[in-house]
Protein backbone atom coordinates (compact mmCIF):
# COMPACT_ATOMS: atom_id res chain seq x y z
CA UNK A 1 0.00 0.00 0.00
CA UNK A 2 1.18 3.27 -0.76
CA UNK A 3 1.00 6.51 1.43
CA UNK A 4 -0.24 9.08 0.33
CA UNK A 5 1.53 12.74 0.51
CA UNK A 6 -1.45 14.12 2.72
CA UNK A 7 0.14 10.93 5.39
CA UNK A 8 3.39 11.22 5.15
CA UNK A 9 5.43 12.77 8.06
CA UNK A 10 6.73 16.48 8.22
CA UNK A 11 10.42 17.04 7.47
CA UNK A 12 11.60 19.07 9.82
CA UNK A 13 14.73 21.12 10.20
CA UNK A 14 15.30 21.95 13.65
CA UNK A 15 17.69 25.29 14.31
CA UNK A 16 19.78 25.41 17.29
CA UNK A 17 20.59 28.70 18.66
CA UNK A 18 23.91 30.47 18.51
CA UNK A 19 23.76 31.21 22.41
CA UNK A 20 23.11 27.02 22.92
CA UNK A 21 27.22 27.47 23.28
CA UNK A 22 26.53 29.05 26.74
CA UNK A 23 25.71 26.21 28.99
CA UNK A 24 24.09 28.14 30.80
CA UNK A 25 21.30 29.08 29.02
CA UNK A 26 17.81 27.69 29.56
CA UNK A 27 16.86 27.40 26.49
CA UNK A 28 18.90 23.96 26.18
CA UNK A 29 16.33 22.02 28.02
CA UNK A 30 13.06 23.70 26.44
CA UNK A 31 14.70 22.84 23.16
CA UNK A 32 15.14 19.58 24.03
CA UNK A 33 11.43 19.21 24.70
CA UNK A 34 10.59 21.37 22.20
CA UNK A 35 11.82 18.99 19.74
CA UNK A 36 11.00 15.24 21.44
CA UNK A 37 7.50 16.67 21.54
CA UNK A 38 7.84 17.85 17.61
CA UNK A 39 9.47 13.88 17.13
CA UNK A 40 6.55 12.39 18.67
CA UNK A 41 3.56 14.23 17.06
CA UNK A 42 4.35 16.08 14.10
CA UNK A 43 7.28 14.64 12.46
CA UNK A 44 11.03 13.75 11.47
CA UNK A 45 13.37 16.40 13.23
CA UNK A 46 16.94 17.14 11.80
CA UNK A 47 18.99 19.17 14.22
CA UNK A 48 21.06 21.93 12.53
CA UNK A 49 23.73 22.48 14.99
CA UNK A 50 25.05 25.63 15.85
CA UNK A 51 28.01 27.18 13.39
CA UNK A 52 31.66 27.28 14.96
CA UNK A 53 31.91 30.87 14.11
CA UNK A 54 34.66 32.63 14.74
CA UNK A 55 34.11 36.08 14.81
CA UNK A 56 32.14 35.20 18.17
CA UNK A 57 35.77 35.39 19.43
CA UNK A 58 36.12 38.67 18.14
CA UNK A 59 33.02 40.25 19.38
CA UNK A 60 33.63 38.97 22.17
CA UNK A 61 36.71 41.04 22.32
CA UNK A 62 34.79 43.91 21.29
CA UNK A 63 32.46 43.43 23.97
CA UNK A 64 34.89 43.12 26.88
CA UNK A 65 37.05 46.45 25.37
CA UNK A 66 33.58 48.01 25.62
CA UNK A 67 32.64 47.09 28.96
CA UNK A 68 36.06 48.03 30.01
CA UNK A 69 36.70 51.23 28.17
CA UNK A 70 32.92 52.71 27.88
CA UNK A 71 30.97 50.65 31.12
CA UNK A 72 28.67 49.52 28.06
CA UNK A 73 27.92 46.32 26.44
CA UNK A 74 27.94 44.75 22.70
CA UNK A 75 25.91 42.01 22.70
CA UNK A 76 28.10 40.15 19.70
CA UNK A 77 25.87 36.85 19.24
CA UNK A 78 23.14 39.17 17.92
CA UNK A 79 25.28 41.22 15.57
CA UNK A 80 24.99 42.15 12.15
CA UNK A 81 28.02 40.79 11.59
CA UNK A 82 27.33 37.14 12.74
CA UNK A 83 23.85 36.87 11.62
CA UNK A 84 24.83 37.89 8.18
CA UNK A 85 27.76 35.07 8.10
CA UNK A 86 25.17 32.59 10.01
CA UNK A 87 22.85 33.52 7.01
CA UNK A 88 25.06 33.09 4.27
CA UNK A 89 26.58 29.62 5.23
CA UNK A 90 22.88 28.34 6.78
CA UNK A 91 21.32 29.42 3.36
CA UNK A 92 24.02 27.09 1.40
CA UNK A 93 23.35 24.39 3.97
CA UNK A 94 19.68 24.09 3.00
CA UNK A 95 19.85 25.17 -0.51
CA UNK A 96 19.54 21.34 -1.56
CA UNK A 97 17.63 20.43 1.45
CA UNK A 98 13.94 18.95 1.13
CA UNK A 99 12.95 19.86 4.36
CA UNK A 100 8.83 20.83 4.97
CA UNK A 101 9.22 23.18 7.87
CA UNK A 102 12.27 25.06 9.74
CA UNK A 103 11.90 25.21 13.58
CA UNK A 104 13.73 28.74 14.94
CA UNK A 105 13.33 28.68 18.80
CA UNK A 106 14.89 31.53 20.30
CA UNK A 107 16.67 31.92 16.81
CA UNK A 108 15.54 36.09 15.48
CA UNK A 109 19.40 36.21 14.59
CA UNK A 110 20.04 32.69 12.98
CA UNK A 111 17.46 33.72 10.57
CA UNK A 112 17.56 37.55 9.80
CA UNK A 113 19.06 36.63 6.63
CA UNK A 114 18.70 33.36 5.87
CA UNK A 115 17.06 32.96 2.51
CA UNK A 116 15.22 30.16 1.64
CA UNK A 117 11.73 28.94 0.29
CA UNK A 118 10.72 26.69 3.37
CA UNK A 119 8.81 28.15 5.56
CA UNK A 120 9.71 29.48 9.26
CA UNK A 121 8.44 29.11 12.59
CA UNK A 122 9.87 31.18 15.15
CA UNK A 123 9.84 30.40 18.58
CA UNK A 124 10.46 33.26 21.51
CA UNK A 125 9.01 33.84 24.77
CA UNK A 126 9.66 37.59 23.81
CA UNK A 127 10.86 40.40 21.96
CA UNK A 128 14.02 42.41 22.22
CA UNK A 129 12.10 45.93 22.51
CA UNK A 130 10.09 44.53 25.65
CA UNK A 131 13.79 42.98 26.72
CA UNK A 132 15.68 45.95 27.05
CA UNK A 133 16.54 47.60 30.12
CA UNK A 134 14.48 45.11 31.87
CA UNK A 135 17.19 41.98 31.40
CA UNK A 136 20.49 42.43 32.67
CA UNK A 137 21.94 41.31 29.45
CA UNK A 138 19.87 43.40 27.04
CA UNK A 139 20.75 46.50 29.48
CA UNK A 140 23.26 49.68 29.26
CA UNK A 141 23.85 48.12 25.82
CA UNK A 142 26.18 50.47 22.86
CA UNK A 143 23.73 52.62 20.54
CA UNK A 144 25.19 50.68 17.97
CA UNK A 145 24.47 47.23 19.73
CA UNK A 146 21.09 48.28 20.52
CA UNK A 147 19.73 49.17 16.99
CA UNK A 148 21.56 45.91 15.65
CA UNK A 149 20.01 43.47 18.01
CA UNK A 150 16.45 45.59 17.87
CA UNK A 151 16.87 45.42 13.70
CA UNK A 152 18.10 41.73 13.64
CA UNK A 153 14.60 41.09 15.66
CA UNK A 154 12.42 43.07 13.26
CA UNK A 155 13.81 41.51 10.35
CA UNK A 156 13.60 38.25 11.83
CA UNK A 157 9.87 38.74 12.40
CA UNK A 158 9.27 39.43 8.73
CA UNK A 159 10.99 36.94 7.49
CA UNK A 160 8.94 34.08 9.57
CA UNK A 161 5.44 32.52 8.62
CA UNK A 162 4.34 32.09 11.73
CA UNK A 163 6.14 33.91 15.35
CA UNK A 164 4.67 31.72 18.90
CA UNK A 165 5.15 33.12 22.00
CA UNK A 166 4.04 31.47 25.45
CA UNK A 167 2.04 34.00 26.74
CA UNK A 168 -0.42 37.10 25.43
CA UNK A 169 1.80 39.79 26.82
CA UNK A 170 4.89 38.71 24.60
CA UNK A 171 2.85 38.05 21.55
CA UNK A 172 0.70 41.55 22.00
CA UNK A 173 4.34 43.37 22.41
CA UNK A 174 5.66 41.58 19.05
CA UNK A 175 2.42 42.72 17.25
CA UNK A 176 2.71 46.49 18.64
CA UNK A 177 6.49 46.99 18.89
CA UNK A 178 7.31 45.94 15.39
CA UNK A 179 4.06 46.26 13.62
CA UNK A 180 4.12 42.30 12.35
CA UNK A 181 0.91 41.24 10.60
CA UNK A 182 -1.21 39.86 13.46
CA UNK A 183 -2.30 36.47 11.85
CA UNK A 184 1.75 35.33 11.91
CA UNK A 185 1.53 36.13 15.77
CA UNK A 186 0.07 33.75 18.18
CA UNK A 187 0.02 32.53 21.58
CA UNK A 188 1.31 28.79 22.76
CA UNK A 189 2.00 27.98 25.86
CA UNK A 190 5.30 26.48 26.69
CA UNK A 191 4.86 22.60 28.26
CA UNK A 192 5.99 21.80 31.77
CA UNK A 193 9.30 19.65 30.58
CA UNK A 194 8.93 16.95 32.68
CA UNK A 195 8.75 13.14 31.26
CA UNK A 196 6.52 11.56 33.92
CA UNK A 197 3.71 13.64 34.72
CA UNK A 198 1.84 12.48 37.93
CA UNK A 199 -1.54 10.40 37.99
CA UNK A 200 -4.29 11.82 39.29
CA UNK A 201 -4.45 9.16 41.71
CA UNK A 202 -1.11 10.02 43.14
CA UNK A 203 -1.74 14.21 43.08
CA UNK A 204 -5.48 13.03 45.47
CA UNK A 205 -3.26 10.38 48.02
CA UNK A 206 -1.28 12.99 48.96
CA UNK A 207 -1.23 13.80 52.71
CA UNK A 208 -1.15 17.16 54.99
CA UNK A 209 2.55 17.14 56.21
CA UNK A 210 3.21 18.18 59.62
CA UNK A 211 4.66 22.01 58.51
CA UNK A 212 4.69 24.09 55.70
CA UNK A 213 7.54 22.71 53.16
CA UNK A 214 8.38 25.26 50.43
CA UNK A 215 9.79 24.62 47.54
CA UNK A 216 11.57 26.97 45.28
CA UNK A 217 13.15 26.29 42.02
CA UNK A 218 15.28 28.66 39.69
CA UNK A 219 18.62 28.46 38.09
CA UNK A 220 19.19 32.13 39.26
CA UNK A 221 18.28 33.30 42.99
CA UNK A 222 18.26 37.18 42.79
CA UNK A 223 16.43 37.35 39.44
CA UNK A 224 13.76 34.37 39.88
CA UNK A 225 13.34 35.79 43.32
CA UNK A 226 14.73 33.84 46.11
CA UNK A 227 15.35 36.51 48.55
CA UNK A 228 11.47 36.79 48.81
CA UNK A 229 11.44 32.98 49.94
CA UNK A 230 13.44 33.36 51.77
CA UNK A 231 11.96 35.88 53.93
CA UNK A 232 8.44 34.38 53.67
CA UNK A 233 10.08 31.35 55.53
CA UNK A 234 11.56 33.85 58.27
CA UNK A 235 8.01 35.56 58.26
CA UNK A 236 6.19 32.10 58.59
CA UNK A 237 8.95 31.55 61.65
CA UNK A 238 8.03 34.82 63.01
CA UNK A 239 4.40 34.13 62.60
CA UNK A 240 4.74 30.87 64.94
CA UNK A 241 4.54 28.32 61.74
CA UNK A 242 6.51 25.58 61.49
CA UNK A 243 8.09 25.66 58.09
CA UNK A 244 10.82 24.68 55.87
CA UNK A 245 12.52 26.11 52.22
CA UNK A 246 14.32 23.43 49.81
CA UNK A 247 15.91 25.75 47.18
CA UNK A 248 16.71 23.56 43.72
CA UNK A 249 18.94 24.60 40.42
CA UNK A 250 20.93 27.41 42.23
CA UNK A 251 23.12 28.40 45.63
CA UNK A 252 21.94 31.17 47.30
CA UNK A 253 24.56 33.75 48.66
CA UNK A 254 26.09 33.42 52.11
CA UNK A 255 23.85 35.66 54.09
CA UNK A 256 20.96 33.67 52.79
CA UNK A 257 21.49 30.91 55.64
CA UNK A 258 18.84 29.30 57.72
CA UNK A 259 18.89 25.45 59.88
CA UNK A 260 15.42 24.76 58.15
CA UNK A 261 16.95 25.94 54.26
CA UNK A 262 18.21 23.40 52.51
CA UNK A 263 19.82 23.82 49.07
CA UNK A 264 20.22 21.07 46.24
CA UNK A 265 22.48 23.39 43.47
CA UNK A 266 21.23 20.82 40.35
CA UNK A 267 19.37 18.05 39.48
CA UNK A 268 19.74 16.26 36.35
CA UNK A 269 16.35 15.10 35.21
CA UNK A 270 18.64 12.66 32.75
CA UNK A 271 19.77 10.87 35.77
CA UNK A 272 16.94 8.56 36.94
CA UNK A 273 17.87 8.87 40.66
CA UNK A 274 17.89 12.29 40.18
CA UNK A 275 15.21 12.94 38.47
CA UNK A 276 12.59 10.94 40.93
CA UNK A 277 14.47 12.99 43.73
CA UNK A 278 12.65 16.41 41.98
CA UNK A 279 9.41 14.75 41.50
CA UNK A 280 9.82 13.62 44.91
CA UNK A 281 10.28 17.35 45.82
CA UNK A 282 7.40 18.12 43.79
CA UNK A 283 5.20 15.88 45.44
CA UNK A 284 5.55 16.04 49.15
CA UNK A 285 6.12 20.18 49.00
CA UNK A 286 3.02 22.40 50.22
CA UNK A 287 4.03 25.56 48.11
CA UNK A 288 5.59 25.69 44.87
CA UNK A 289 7.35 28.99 45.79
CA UNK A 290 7.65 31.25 42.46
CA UNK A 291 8.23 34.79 43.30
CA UNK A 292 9.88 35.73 39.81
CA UNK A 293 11.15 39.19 39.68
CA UNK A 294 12.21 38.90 35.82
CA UNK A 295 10.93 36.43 33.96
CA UNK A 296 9.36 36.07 30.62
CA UNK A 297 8.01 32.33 30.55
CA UNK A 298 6.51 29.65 32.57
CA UNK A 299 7.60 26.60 32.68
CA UNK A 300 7.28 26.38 36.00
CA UNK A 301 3.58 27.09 35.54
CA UNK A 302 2.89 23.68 34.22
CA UNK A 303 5.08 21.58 36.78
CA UNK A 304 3.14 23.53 39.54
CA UNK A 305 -0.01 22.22 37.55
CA UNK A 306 0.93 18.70 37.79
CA UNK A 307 1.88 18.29 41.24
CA UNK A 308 1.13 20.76 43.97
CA UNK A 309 -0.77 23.94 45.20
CA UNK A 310 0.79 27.24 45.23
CA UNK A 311 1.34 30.84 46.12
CA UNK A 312 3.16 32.68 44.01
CA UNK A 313 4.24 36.17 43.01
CA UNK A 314 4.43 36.94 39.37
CA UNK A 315 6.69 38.40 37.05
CA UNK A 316 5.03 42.04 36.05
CA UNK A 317 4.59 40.18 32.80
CA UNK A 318 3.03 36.85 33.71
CA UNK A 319 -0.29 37.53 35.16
CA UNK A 320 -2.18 36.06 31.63
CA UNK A 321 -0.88 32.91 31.60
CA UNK A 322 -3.31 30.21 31.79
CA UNK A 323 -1.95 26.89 31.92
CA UNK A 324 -4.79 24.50 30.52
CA UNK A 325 -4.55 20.79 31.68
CA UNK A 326 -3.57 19.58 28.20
CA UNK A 327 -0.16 20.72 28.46
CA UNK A 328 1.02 19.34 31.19
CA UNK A 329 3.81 16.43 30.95
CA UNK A 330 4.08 17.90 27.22
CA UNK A 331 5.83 20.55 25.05
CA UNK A 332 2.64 22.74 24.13
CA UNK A 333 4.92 24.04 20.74
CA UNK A 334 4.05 20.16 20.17
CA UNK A 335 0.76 21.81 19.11
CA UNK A 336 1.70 23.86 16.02
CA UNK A 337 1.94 21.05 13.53
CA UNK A 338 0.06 18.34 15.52
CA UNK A 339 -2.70 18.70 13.11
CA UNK A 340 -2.97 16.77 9.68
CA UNK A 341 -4.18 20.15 8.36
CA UNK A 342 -0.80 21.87 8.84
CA UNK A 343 1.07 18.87 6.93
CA UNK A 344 -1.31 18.88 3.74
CA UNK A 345 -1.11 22.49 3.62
CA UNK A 346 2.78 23.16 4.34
CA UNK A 347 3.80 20.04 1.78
CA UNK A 348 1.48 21.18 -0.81
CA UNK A 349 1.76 25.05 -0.62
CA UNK A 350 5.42 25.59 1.18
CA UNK A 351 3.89 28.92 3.11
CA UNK A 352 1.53 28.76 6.09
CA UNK A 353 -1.86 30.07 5.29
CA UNK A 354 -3.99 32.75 7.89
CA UNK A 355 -6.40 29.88 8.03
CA UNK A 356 -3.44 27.51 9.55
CA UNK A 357 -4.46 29.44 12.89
CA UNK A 358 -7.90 28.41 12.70
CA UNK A 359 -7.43 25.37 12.23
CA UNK A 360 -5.07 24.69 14.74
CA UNK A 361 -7.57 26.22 17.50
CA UNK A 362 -10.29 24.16 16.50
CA UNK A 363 -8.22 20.81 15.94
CA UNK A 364 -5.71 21.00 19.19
CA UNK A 365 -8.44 21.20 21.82
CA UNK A 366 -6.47 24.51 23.38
């Protein structure tokens, strides 16, 4: 029997951001899930890795002269400079490729100038206009740096069929910063990366605990906010309550101290042992404690979903986000080529059509 086109699995190039090089970044592990969800649903991914480039070295010459010489910053992976190289060699990389869709997450400058027929999707969970002077990094940036990385983001836009964001406030600030046709704009929310959701069964067993156990999780304290849980635990102490903090994916600074803190810097999820230890964390904590001063997505949203109540202070930018059962143990970007619709359309046509939206609403049970 033979398949027809309308059945046959996307082909789907999967782009792998220049900043990926910084460990540190966490857009390693949404990528990750990003793509197993993509593998699972939608179709066959092909990683593009990140280009050695080397005038990374340079700017990043540039950018320590600057901060040394002018107290400013160049941010060099988002440079005219490197995205038109990254361009130029990417474009000759796919020239011959038959690939249905390319995947961009957190990639504006891997493909301001690529040029190519197949059509883009665009990942961020936001802008750079909405960024700046609210991120360290996109802060007390050079004039020169500032309208690069802002132009690299506009053109970016344009050159996309389709821009997600995880929440309404980063995909209204796309639309109004840099005036992008509304109907390539849309909201997604971001899964809760985690492989082994709980069972219902095992979120209703669960049992009071003797004191209040919070649990707070960030790879960075001062900007995802542990100072404030820390001093809800000394208030709850103050207040008579017995309680208790477990801090995860970070060590707090010295004066941060307490006998009823206890701090776990990482957990690797790949590492079985380790991984049950954070669902374990997940499951017998009271409070998912979340009091993000700076933050632009939500991850944590859907983990707090799956396993426990909470309290939590938002982000200035985060009080939207609705977090619908659906997504949880699953990449919700799983969603923008789940549907058959999307692979007839992008095989036969090679653009994504307004009515691609619709269809995706009424076909992914948001």
């Amino acid at each position: 029997m033979v398949m027809s086109n309308e059945n046959k699995r996307l082909k789907l190039a999967f782009l792998n951001t220049l900043i990926l090089q910084d460990k540190r970044t966490s857009w390693k592990i949404t990528n990750e899930y990003i793509a197993q969800a993509l593998q699972k649903h939608c179709g066959d991914i092909t990683y593009i890795d990140p280009i050695q480039l080397r005038l990374l070295l340079l700017g990043k010459i540039v950018n320590k002269s600057a901060q040394l010489l002018l107290k400013k910053s160049f941010m060099y992976y988002h440079s005219f400079l490197v995205a038109r190289r990254y361009g130029k060699i990417m474009t000759q990389k796919l020239a011959t490729s038959d690939f249905d869709v390319i995947v961009a997450p957190s990639c504006a400058t891997e493909i301001a100038y690529l040029e190519t027929d197949i059509p883009i999707v665009l990942i961020e969970d936001a802008n750079f206009a909405v960024l700046h002077d609210y991120y360290a990094q996109y802060s007390n940036l050079l004039k020169r740096s500032l309208h690069e990385v802002d132009m690299l983001e506009s053109l970016a836009l344009r050159k996309a069929q389709l821009a997600l964001y995880p929440s309404q406030w980063a995909a209204q600030a796309t639309r109004q910063h840099y005036a992008v046709d509304g109907q390539k704009v849309h909201t997604v929310s971001f899964g809760a990366n985690i492989d082994h959701p709980p069972s219902i069964e095992v979120v209703q067993r669960r049992k009071k605990s003797d004191r209040c156990k919070l649990f707070f999780i960030g790879t960075d304290w001062e900007r995802k906010g542990g100072e404030i849980a820390f001093e809800a635990l000394l208030k709850l102490e103050e207040l008579g309550i017995q309680a208790e903090l477990t801090v995860c994916g970070c060590i707090p600074p010295d004066r941060f101290s307490h006998e009823r803190m206890s701090v776990i810097p990482f957990l690797n999820r790949r590492d079985e042992a380790q991984r049950r230890q954070l669902e374990s964390l997940f499951e017998t904590s009271d409070f998912l404690f979340l009091p993000r001063l700076i933050s632009c997505s939500c991850q944590q949203e859907g983990k707090r979903m799956a396993w426990s109540s909470v309290r939590q202070a938002h982000s200035a930018f985060l009080p939207s986000l609705q977090i619908p059962e659906a997504f949880l143990g699953q990449s919700g970007m799983a969603k923008m080529v789940i549907c058959s619709h999307l692979m007839r359309e992008v095989r036969s046509t090679r653009s994504l059509s307004p009515g691609f939206i619709e269809t995706i609403g009424t076909t992914a049970s948001w």
